[in-house]
C-alpha atoms as a PDB file:
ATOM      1  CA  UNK A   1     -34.917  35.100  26.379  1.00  0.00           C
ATOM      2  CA  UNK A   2     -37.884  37.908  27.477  1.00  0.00           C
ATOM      3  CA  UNK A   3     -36.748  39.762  24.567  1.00  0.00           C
ATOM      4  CA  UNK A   4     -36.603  37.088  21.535  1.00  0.00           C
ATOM      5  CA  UNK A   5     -40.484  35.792  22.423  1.00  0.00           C
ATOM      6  CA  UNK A   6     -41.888  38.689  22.293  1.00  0.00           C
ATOM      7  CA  UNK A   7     -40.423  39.300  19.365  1.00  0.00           C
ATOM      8  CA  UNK A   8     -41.503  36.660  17.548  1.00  0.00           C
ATOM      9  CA  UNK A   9     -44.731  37.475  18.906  1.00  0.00           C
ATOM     10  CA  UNK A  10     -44.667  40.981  17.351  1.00  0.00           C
ATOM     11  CA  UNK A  11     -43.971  39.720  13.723  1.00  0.00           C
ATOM     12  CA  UNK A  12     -46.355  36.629  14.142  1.00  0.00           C
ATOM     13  CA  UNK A  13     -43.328  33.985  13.913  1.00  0.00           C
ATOM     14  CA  UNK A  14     -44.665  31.979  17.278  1.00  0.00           C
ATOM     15  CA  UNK A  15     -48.032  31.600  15.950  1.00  0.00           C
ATOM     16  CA  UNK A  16     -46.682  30.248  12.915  1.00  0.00           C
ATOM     17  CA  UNK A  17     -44.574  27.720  14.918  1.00  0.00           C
ATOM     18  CA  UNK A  18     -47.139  27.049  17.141  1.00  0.00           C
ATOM     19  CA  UNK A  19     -49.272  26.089  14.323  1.00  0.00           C
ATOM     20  CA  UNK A  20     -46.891  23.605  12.625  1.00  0.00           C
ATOM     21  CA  UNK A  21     -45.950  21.941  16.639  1.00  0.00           C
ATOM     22  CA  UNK A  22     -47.325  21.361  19.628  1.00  0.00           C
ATOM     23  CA  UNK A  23     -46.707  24.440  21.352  1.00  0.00           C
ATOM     24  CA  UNK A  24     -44.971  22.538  24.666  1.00  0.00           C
ATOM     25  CA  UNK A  25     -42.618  21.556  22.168  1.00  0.00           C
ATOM     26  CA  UNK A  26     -41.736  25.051  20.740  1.00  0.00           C
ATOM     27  CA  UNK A  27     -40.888  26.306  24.250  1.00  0.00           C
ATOM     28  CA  UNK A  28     -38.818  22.826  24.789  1.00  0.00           C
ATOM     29  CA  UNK A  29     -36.674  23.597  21.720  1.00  0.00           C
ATOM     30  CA  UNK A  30     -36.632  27.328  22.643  1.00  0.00           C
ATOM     31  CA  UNK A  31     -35.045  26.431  26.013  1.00  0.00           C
ATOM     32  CA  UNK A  32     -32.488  24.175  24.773  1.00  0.00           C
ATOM     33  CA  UNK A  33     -31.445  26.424  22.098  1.00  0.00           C
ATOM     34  CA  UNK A  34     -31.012  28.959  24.619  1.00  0.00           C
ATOM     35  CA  UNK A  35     -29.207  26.396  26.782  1.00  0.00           C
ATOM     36  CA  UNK A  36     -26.502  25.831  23.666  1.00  0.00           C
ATOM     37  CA  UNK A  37     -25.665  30.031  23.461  1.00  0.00           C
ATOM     38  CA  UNK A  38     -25.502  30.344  27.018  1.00  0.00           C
ATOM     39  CA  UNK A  39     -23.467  27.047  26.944  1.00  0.00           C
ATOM     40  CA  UNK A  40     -20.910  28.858  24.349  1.00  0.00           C
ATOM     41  CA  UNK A  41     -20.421  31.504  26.246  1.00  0.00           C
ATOM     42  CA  UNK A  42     -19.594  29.669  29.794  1.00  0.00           C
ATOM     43  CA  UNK A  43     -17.362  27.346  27.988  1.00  0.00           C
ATOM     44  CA  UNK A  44     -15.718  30.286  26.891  1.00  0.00           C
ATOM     45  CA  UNK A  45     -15.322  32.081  30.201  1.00  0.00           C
ATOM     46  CA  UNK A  46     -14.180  29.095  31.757  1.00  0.00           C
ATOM     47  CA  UNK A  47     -11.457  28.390  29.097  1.00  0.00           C
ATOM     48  CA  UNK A  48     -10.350  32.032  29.814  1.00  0.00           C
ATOM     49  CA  UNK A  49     -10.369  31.437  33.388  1.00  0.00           C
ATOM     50  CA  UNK A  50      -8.778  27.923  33.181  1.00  0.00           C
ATOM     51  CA  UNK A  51      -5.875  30.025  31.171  1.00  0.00           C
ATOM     52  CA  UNK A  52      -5.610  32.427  34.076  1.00  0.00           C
ATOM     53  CA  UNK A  53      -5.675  29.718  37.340  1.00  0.00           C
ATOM     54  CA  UNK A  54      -2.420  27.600  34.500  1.00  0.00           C
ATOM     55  CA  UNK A  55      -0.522  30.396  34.586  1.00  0.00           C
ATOM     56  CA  UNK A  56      -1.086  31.676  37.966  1.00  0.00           C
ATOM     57  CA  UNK A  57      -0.279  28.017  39.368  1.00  0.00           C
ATOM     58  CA  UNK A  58       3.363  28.396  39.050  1.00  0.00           C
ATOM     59  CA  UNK A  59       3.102  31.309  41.040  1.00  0.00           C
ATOM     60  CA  UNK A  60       0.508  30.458  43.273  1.00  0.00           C
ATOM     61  CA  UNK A  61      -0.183  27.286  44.495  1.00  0.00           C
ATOM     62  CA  UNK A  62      -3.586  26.659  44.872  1.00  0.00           C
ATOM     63  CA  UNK A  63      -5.596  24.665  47.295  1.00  0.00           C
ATOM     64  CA  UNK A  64      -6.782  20.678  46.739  1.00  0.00           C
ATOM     65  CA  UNK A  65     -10.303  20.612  45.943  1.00  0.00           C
ATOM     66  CA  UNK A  66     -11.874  18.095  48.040  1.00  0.00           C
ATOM     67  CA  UNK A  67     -15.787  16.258  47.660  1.00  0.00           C
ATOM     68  CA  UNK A  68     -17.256  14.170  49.505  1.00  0.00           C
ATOM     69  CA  UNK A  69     -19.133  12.149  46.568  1.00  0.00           C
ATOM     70  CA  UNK A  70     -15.138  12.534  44.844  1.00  0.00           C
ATOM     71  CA  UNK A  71     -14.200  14.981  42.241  1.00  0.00           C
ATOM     72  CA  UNK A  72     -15.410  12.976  39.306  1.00  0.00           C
ATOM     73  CA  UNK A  73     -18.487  13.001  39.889  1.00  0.00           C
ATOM     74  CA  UNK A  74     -18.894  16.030  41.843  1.00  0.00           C
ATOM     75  CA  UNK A  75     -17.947  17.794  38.462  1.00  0.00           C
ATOM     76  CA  UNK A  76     -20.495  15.896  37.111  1.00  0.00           C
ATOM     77  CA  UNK A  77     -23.618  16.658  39.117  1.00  0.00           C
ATOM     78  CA  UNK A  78     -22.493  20.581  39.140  1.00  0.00           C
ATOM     79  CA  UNK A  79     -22.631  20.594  35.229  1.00  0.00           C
ATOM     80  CA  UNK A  80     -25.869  18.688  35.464  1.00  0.00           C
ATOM     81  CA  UNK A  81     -27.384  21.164  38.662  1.00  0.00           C
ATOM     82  CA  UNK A  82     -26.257  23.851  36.182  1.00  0.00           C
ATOM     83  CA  UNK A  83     -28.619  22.583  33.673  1.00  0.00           C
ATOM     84  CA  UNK A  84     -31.048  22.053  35.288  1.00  0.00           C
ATOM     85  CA  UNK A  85     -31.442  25.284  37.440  1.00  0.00           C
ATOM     86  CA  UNK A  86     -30.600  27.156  33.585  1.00  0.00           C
ATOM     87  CA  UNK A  87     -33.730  25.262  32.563  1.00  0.00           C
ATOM     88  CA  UNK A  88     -36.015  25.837  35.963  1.00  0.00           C
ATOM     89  CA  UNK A  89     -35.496  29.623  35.405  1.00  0.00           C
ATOM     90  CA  UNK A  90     -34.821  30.158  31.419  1.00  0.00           C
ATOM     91  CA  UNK A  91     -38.765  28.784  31.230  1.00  0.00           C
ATOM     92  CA  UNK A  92     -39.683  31.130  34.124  1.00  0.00           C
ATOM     93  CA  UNK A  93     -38.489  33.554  31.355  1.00  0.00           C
ATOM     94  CA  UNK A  94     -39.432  32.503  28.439  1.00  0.00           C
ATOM     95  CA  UNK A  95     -42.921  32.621  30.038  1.00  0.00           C
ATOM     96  CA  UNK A  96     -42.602  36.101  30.782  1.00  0.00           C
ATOM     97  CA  UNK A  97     -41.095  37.094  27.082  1.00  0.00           C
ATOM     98  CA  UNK A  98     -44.175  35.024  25.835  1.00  0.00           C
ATOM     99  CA  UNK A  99     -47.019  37.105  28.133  1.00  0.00           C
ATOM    100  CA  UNK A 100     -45.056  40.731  27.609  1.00  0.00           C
ATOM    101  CA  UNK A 101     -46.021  42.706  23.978  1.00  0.00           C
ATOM    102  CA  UNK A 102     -43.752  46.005  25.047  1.00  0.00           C
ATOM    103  CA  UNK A 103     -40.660  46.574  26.629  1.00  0.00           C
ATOM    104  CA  UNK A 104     -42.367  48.417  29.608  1.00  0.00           C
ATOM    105  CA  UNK A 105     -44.216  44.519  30.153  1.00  0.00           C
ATOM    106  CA  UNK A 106     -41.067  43.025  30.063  1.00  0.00           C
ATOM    107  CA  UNK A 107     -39.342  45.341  32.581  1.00  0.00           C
ATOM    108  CA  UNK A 108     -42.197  45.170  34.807  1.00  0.00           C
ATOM    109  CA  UNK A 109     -42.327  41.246  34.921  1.00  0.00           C
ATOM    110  CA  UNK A 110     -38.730  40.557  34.769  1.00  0.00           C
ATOM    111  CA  UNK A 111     -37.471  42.218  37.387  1.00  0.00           C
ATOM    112  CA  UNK A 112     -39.514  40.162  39.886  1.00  0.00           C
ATOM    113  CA  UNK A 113     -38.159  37.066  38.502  1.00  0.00           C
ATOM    114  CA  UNK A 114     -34.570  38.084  38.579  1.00  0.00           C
ATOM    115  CA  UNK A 115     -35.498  38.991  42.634  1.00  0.00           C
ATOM    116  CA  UNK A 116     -36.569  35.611  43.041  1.00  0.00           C
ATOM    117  CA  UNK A 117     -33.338  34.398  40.998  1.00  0.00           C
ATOM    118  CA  UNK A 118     -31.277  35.908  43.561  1.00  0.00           C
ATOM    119  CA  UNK A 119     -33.520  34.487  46.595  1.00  0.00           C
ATOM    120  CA  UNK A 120     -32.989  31.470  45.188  1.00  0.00           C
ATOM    121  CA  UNK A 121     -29.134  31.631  45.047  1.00  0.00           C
ATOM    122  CA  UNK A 122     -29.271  33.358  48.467  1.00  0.00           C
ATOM    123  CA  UNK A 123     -31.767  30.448  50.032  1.00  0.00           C
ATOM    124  CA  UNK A 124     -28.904  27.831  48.721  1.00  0.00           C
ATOM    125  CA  UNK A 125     -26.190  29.719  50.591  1.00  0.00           C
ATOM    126  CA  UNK A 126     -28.068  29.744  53.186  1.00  0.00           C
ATOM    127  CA  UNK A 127     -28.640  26.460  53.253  1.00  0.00           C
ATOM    128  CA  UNK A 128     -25.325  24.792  52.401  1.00  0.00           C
ATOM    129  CA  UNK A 129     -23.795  26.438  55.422  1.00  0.00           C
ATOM    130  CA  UNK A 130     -26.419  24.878  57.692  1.00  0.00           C
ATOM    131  CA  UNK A 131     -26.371  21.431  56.725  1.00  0.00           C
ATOM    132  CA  UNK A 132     -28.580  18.802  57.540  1.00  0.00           C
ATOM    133  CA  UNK A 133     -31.044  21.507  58.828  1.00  0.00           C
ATOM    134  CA  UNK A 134     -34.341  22.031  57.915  1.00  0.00           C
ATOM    135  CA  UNK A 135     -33.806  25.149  55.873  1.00  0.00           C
ATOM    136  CA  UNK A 136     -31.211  22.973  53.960  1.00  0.00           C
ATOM    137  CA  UNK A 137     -33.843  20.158  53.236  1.00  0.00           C
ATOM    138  CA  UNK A 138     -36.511  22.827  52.011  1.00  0.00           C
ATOM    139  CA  UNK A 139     -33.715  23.997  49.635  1.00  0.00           C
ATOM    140  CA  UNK A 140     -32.970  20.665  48.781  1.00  0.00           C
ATOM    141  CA  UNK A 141     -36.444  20.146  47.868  1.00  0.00           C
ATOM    142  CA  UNK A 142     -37.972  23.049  46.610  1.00  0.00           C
ATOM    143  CA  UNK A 143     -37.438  23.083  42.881  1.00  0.00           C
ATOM    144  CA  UNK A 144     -36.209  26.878  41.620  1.00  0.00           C
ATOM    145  CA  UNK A 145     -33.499  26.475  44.803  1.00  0.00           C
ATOM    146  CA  UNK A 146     -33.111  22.133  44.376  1.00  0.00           C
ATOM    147  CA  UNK A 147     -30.163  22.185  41.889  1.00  0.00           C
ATOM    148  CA  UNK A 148     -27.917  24.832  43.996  1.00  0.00           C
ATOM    149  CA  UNK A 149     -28.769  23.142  47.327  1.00  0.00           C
ATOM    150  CA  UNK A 150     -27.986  19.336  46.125  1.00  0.00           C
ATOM    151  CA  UNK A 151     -24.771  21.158  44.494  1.00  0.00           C
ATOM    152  CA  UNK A 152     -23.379  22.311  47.855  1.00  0.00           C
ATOM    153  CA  UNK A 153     -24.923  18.491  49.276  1.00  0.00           C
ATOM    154  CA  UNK A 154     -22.534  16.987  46.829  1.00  0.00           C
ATOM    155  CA  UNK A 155     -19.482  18.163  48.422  1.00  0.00           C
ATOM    156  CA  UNK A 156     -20.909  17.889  51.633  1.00  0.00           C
ATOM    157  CA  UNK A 157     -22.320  14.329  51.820  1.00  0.00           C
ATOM    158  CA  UNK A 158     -21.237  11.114  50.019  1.00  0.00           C
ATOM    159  CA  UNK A 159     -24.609   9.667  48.883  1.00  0.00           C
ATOM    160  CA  UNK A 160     -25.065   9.355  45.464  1.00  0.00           C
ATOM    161  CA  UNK A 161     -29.112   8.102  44.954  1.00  0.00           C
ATOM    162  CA  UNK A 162     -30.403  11.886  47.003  1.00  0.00           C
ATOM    163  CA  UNK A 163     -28.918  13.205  43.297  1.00  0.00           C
ATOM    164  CA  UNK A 164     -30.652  11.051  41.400  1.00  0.00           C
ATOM    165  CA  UNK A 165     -34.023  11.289  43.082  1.00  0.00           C
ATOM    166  CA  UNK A 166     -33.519  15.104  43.028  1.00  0.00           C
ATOM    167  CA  UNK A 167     -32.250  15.452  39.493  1.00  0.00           C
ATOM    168  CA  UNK A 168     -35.146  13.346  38.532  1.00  0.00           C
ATOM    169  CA  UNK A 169     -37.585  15.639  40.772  1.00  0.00           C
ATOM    170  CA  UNK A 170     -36.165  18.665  38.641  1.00  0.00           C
ATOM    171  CA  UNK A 171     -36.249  17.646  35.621  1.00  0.00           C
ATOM    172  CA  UNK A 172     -40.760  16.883  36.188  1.00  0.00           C
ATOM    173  CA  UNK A 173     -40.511  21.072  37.444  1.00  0.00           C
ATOM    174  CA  UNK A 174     -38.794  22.042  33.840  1.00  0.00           C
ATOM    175  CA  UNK A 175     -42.050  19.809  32.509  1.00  0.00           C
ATOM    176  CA  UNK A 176     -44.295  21.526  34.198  1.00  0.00           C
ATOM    177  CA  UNK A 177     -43.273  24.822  34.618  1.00  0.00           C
ATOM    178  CA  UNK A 178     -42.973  24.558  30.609  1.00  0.00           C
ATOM    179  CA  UNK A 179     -46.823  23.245  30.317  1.00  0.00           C
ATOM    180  CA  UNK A 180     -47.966  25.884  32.558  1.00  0.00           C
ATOM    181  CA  UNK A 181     -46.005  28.948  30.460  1.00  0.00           C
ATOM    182  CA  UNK A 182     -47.280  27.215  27.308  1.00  0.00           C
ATOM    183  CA  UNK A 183     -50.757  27.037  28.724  1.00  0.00           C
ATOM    184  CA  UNK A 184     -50.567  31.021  29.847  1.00  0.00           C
ATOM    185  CA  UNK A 185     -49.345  31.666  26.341  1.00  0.00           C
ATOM    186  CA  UNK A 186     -51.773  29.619  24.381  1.00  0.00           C
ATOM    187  CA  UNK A 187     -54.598  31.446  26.497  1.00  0.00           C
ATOM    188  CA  UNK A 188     -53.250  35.071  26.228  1.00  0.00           C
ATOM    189  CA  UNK A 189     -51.992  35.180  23.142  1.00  0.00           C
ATOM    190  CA  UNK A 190     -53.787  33.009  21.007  1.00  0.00           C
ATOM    191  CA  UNK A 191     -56.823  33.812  22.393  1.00  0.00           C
ATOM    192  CA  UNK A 192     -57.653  30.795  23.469  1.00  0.00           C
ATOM    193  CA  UNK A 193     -59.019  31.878  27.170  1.00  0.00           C
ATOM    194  CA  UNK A 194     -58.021  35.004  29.374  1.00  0.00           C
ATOM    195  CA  UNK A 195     -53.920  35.787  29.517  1.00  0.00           C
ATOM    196  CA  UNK A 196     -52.304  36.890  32.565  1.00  0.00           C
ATOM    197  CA  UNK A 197     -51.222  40.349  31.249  1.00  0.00           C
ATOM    198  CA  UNK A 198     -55.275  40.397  29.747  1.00  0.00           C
ATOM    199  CA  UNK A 199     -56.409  39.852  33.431  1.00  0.00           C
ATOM    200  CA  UNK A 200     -53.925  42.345  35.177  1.00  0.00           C
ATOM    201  CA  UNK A 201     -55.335  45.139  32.881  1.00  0.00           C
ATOM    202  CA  UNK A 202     -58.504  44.062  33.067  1.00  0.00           C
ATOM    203  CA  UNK A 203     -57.907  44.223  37.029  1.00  0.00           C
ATOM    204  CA  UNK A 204     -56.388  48.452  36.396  1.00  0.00           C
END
């Protein structure tokens, strides 16, 4: 995703795009088209590994896997939470491919993302082994760590409306986090007021 925006920015395709649609709207489509290929690929992983735990069954019995909000719709709000956090952090990216003009900018802004990825997966362990504790209802409620927290919740607890209220609360982050990467981009690369990358040299 840091790669394929910048580039389209390179050969002049996202100003052409930009031009024809709201820009918010580019990086929408972008994300969900990502979403779909990254969608492939898990659903082919998981038939591969749904193969494996068959055929290993006979062999291996393997344990019941117990919810507390029930199976049903704990499978549901993990495919959801999946979404979601795919969206949180594929515009984080998206972003960064739209600021970055050489690979050198991509490595250097990437790999601070990708530390605060794995924060945020760590945070979420963290948190779903201390339920009901504070660190578990900062998790819970901060937005880049919200869909792995409530994921872990769903097995944990059996409310149903904290998932909507959080899935809700998520989906206004993707929103936002998409304006504000579609606002850096429109200023740094259009030209229409001072980019990030512009500023950081600037700043050297």
């Amino acid at each position: 995703s840091v790669g394929m925006l910048a580039e389209e920015k390179s050969n002049k395709v996202i100003e052409i795009l930009a031009a024809a649609a709201p820009l918010e709207a580019v990086f929408l489509g972008k994300l969900i088209g990502m979403f779909g290929v990254a969608l492939l690929f898990v659903s082919f992983w998981a038939g591969l590994a749904g193969v494996a735990i068959a055929l290993s069954a006979s062999f291996i019995p393997l344990p019941p896997i117990a919810a507390a909000v029930g199976l049903p719709a704990f499978l549901l709000l993990c495919a959801l939470y999946f979404t979601m956090a795919f969206m949180l952090l594929g515009a984080i990216f998206l972003g960064v491919g739209a600021q970055a003009s050489t690979m050198r900018e991509i490595q250097m802004m990437s790999l601070p993302i990708t530390i605060f990825q794995v924060a945020m997966f760590g945070l979420s362990s963290a948190a779903a082994g201390a339920p009901e504790s504070g660190l578990a209802r900062f998790a819970e409620i901060f937005p880049f760590s919200s869909p792995f927290a409530m994921a872990a919740r769903s097995a944990n607890e059996p409310e149903i409306w904290p998932h909507l209220v959080a899935l809700g609360w998520q989906g206004l982050w993707v929103a936002i986090t998409i304006w504000i990467t579609a606002g850096l981009f429109r200023r740094g690369v259009l030209k229409s007021g001072p980019g990030l990358l512009s500023f950081l040299r600037r700043k050297r």
